[in-house]
PDB file of N, CA and C in Angstrom:
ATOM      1  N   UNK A   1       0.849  -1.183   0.000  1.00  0.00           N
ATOM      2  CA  UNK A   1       0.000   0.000   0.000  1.00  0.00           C
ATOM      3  C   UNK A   1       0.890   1.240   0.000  1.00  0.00           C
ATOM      4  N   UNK A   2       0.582   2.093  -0.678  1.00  0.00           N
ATOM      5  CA  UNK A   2       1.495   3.426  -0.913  1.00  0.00           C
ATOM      6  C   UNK A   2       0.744   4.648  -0.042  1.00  0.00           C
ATOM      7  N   UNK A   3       2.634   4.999   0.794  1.00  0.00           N
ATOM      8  CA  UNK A   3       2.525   5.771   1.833  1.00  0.00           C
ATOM      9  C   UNK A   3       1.733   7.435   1.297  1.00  0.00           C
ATOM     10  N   UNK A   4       0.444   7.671   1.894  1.00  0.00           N
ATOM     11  CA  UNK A   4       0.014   8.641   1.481  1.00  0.00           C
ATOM     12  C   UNK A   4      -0.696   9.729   2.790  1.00  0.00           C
ATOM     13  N   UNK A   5      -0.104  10.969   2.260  1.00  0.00           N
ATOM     14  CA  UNK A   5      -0.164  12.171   3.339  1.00  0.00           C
ATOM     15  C   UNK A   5      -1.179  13.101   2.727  1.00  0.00           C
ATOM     16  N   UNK A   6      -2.087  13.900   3.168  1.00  0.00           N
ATOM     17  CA  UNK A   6      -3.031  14.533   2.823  1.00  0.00           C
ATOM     18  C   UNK A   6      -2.710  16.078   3.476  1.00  0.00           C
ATOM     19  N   UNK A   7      -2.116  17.166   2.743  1.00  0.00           N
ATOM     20  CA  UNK A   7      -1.916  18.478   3.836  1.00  0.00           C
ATOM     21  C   UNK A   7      -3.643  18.612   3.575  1.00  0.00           C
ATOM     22  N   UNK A   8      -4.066  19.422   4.614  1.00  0.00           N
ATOM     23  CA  UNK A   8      -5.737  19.783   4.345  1.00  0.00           C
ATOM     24  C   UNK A   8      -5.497  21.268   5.506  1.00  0.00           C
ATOM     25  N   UNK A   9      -6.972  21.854   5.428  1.00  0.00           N
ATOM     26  CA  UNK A   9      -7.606  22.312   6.662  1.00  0.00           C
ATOM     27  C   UNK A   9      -9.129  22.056   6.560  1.00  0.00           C
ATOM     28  N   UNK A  10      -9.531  22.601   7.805  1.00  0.00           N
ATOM     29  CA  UNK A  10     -10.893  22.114   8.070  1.00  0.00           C
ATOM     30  C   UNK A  10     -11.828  22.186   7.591  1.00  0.00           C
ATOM     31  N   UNK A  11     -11.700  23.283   6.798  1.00  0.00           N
ATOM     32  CA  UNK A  11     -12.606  24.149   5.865  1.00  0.00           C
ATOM     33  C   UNK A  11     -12.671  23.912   4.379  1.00  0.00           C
ATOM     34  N   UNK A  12     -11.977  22.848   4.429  1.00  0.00           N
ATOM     35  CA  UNK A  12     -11.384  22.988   2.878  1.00  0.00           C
ATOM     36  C   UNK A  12     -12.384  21.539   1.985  1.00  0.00           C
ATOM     37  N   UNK A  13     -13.159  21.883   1.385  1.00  0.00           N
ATOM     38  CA  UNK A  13     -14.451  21.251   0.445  1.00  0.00           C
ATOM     39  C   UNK A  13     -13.698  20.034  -0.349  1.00  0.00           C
ATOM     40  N   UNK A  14     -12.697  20.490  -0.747  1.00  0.00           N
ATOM     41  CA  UNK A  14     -12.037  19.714  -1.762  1.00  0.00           C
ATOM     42  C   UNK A  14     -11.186  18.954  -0.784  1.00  0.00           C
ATOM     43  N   UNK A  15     -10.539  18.703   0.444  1.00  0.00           N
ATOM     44  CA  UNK A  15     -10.003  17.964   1.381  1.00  0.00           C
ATOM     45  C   UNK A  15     -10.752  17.030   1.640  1.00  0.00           C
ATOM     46  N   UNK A  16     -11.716  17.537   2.311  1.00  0.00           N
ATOM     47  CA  UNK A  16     -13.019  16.947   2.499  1.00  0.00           C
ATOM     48  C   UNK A  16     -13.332  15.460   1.673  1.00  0.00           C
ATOM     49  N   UNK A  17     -13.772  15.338   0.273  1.00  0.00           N
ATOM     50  CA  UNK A  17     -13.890  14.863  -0.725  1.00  0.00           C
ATOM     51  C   UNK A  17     -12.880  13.794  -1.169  1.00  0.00           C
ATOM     52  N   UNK A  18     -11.406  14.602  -0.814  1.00  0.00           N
ATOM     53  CA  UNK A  18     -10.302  13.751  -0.862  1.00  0.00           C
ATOM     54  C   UNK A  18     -10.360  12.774  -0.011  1.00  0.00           C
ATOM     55  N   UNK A  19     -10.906  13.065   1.280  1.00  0.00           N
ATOM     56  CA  UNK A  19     -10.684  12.054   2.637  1.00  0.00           C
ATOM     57  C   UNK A  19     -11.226  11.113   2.532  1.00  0.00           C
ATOM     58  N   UNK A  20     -12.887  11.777   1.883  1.00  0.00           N
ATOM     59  CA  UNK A  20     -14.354  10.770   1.761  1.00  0.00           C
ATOM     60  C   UNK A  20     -13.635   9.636   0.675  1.00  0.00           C
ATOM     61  N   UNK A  21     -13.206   9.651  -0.748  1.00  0.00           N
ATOM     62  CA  UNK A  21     -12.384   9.338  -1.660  1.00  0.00           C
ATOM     63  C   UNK A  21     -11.741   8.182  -0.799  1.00  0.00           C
ATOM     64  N   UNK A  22     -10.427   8.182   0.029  1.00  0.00           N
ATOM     65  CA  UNK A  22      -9.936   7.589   0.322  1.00  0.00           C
ATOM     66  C   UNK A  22     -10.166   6.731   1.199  1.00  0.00           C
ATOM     67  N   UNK A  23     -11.214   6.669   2.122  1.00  0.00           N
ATOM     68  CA  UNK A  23     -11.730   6.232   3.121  1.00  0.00           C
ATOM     69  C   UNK A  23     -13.043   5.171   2.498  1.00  0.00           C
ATOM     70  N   UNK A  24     -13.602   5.465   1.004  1.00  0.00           N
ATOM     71  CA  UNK A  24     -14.205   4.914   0.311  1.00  0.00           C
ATOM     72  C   UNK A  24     -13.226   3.401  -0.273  1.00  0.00           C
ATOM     73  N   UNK A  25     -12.295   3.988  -0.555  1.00  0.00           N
ATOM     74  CA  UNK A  25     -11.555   2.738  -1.088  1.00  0.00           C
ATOM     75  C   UNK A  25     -10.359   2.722  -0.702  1.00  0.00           C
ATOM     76  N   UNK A  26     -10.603   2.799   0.975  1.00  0.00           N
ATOM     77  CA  UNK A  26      -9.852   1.736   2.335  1.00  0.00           C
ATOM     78  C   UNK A  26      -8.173   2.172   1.680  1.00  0.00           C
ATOM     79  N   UNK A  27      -7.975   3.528   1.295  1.00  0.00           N
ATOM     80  CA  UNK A  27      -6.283   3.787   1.403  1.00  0.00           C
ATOM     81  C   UNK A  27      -6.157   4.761   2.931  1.00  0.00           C
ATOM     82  N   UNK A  28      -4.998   3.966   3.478  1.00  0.00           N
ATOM     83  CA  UNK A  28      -5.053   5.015   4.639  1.00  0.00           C
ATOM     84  C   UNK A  28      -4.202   5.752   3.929  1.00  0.00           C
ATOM     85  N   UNK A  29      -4.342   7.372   4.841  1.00  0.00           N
ATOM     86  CA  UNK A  29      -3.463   7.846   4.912  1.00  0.00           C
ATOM     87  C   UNK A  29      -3.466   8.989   6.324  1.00  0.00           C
ATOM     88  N   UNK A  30      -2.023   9.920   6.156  1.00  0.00           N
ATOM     89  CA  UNK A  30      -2.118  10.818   7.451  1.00  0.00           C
ATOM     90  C   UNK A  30      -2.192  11.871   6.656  1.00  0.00           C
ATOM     91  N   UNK A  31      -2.876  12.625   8.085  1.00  0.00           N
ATOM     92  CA  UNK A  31      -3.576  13.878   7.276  1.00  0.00           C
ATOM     93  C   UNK A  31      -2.748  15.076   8.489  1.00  0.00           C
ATOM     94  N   UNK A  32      -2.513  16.035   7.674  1.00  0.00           N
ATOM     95  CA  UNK A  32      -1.704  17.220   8.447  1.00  0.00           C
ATOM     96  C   UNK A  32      -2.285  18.317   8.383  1.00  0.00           C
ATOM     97  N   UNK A  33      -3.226  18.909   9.334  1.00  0.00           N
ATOM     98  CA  UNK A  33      -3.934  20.043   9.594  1.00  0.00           C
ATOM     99  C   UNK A  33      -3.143  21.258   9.460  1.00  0.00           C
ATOM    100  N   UNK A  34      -2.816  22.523   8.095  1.00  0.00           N
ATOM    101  CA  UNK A  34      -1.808  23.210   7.651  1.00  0.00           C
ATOM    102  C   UNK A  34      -2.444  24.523   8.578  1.00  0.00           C
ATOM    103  N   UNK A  35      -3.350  24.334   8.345  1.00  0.00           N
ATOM    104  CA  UNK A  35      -4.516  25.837   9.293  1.00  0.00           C
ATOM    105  C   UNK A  35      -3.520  25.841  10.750  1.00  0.00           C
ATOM    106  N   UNK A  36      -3.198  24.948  11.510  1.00  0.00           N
ATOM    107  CA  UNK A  36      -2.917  24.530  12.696  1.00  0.00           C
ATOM    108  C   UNK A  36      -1.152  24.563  12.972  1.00  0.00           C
ATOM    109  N   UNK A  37      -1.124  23.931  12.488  1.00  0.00           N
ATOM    110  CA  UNK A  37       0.641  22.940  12.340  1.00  0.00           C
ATOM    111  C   UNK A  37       1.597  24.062  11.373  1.00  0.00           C
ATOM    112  N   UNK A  38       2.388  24.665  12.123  1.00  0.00           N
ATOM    113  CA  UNK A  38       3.245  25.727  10.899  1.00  0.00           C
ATOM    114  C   UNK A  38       4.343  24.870  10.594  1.00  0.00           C
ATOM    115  N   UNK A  39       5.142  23.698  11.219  1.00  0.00           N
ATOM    116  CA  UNK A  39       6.002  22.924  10.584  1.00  0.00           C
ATOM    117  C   UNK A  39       5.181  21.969   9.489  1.00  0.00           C
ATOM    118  N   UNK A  40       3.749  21.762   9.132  1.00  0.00           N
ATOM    119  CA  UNK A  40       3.262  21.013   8.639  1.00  0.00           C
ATOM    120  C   UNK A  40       3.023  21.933   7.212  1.00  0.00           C
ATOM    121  N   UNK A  41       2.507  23.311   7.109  1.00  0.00           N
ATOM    122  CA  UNK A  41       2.319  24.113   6.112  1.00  0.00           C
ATOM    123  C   UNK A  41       3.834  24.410   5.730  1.00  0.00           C
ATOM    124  N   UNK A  42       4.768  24.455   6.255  1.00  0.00           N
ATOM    125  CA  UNK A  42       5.919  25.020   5.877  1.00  0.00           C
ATOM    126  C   UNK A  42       6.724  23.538   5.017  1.00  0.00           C
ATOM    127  N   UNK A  43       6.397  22.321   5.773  1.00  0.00           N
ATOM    128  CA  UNK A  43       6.335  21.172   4.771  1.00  0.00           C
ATOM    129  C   UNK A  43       5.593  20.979   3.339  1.00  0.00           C
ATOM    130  N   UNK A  44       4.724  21.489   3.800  1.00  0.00           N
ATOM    131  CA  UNK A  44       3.685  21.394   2.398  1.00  0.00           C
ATOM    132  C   UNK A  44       3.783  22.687   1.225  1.00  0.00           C
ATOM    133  N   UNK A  45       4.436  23.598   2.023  1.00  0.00           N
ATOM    134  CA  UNK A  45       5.173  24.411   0.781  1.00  0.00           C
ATOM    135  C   UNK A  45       6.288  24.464   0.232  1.00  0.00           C
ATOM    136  N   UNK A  46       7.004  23.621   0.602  1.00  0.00           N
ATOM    137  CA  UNK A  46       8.202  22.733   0.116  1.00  0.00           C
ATOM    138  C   UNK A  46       8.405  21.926  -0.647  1.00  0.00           C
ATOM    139  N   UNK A  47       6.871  20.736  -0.735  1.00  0.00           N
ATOM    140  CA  UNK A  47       7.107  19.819  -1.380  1.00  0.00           C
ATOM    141  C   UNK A  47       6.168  20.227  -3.182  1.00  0.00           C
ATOM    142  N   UNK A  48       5.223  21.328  -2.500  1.00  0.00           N
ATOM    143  CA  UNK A  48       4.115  22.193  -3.615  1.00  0.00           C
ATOM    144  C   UNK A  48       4.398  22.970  -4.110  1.00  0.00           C
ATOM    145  N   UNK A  49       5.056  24.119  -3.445  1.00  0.00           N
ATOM    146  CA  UNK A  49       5.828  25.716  -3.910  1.00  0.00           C
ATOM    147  C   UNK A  49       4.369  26.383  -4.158  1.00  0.00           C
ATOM    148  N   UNK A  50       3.337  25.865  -3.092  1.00  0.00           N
ATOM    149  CA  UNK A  50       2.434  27.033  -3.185  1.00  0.00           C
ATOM    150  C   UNK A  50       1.410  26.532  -1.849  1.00  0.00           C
ATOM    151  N   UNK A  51       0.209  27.724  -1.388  1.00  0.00           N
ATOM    152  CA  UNK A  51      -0.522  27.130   0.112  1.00  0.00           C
ATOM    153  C   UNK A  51      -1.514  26.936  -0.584  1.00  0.00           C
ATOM    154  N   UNK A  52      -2.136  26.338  -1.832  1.00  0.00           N
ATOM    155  CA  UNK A  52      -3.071  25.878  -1.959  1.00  0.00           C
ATOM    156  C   UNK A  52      -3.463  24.538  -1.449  1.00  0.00           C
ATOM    157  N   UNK A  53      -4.733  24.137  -0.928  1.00  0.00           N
ATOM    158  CA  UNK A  53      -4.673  23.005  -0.712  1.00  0.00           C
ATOM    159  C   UNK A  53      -6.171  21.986  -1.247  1.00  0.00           C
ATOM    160  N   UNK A  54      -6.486  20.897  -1.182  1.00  0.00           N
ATOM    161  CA  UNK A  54      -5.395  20.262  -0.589  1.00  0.00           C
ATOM    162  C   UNK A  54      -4.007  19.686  -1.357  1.00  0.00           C
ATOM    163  N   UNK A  55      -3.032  19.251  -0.641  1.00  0.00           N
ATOM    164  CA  UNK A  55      -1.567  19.030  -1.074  1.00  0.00           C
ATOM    165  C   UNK A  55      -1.800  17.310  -1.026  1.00  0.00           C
ATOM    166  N   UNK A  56      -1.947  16.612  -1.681  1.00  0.00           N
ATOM    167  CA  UNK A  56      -1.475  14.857  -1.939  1.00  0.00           C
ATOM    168  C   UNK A  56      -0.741  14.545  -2.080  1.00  0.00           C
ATOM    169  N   UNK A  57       0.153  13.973  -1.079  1.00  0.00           N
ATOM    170  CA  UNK A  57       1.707  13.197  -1.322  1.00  0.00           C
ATOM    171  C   UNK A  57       1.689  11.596  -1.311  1.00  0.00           C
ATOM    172  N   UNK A  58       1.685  11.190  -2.567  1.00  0.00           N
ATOM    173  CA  UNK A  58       1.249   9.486  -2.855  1.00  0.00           C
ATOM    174  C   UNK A  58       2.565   9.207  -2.663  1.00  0.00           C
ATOM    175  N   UNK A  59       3.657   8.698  -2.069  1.00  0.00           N
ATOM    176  CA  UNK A  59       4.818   7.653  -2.244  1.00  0.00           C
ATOM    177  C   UNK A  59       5.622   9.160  -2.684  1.00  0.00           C
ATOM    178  N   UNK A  60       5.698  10.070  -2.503  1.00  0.00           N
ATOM    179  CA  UNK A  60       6.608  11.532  -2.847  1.00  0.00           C
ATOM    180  C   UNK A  60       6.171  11.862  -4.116  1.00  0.00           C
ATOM    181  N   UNK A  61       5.229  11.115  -4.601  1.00  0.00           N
ATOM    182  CA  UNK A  61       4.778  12.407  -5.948  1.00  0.00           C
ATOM    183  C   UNK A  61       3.226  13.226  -5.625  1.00  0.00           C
ATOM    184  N   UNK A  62       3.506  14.551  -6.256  1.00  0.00           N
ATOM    185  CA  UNK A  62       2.928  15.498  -5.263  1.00  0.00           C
ATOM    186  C   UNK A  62       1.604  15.764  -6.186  1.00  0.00           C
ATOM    187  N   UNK A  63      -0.107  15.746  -5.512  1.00  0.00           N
ATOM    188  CA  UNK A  63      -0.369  16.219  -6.364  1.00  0.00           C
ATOM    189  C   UNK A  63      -1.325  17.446  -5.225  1.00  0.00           C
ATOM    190  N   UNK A  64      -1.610  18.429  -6.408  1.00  0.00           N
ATOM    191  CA  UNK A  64      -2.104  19.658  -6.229  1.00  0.00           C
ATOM    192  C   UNK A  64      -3.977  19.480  -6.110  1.00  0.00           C
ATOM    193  N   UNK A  65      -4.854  19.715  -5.128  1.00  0.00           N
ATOM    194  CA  UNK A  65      -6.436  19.886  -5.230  1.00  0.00           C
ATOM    195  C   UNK A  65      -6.685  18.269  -5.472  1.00  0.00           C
ATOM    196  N   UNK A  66      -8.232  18.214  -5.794  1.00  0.00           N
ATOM    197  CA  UNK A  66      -8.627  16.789  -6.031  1.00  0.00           C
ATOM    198  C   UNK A  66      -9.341  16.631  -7.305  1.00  0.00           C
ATOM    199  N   UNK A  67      -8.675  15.852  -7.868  1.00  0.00           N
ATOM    200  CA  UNK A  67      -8.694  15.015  -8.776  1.00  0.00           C
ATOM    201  C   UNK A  67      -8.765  13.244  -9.094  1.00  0.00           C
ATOM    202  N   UNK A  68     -10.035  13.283  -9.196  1.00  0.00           N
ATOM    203  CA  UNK A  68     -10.304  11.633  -8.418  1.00  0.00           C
ATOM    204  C   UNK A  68      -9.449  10.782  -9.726  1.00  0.00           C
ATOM    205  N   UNK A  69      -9.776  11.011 -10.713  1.00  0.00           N
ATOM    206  CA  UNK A  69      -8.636  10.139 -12.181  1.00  0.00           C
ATOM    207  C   UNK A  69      -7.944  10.028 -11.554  1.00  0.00           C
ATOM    208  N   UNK A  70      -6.900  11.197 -11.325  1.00  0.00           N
ATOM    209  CA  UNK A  70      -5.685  11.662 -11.195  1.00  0.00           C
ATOM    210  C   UNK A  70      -4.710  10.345  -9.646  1.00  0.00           C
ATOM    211  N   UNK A  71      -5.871  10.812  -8.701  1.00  0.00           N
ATOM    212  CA  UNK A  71      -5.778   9.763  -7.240  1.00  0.00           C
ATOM    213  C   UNK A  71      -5.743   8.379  -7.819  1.00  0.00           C
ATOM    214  N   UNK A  72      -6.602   8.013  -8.918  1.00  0.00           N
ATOM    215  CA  UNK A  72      -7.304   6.584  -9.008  1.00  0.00           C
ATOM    216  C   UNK A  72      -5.711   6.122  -9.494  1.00  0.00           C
ATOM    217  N   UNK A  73      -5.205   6.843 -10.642  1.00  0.00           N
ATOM    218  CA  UNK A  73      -4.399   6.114 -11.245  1.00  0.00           C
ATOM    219  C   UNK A  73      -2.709   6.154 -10.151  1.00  0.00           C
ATOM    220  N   UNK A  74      -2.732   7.333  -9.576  1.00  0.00           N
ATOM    221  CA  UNK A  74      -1.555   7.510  -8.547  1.00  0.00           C
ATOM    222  C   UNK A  74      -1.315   6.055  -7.747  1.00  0.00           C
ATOM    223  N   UNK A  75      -2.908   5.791  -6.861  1.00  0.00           N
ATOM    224  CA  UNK A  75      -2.728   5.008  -6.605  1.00  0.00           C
ATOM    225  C   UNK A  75      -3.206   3.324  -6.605  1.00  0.00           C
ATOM    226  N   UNK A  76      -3.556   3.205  -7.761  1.00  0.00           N
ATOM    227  CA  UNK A  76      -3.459   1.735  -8.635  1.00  0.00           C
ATOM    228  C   UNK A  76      -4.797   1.420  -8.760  1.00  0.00           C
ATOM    229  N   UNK A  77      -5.571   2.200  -8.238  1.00  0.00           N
ATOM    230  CA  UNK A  77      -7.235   1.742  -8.088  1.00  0.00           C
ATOM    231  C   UNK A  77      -7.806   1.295  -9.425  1.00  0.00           C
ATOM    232  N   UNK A  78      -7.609   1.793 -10.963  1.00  0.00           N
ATOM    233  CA  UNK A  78      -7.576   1.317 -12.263  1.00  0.00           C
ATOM    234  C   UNK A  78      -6.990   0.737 -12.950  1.00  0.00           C
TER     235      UNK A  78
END
């Protein structure tokens, strides 16, 4: 199973969706509250080069917002 990190905040519609997404088809992952955590946003603008969120880190490839294709094929679901 491929190690996957979710930057989010609480508010965020498209996090949200991502979580529901993943929790639908049983991938864990950890999720890093960026609203909250400044070593966690300051991570996530490191690996993004921007504070949009949410930030998806599948196995270190990074992706930007949600995009369910995009997730499906990252992580093997098709």
């Amino acid at each position: 199973m491929p190690e996957v990190i979710i930057y989010s905040t609480p508010t965020c519609v498209y996090c949200k969706m991502a979580k529901e997404f993943f929790k639908k088809n049983n991938v864990r992952y950890a999720e890093h509250n960026v609203a909250e955590d400044d070593a966690a946003r300051e991570e996530m603008v490191n690996k993004s080069h921007q504070l949009g969120v949410p930030v998806i880190d599948i196995n270190g490839e990074i992706h930007v917002g949600f995009n369910r294709s995009e997730l499906e094929k990252a992580l093997g679901l098709r």
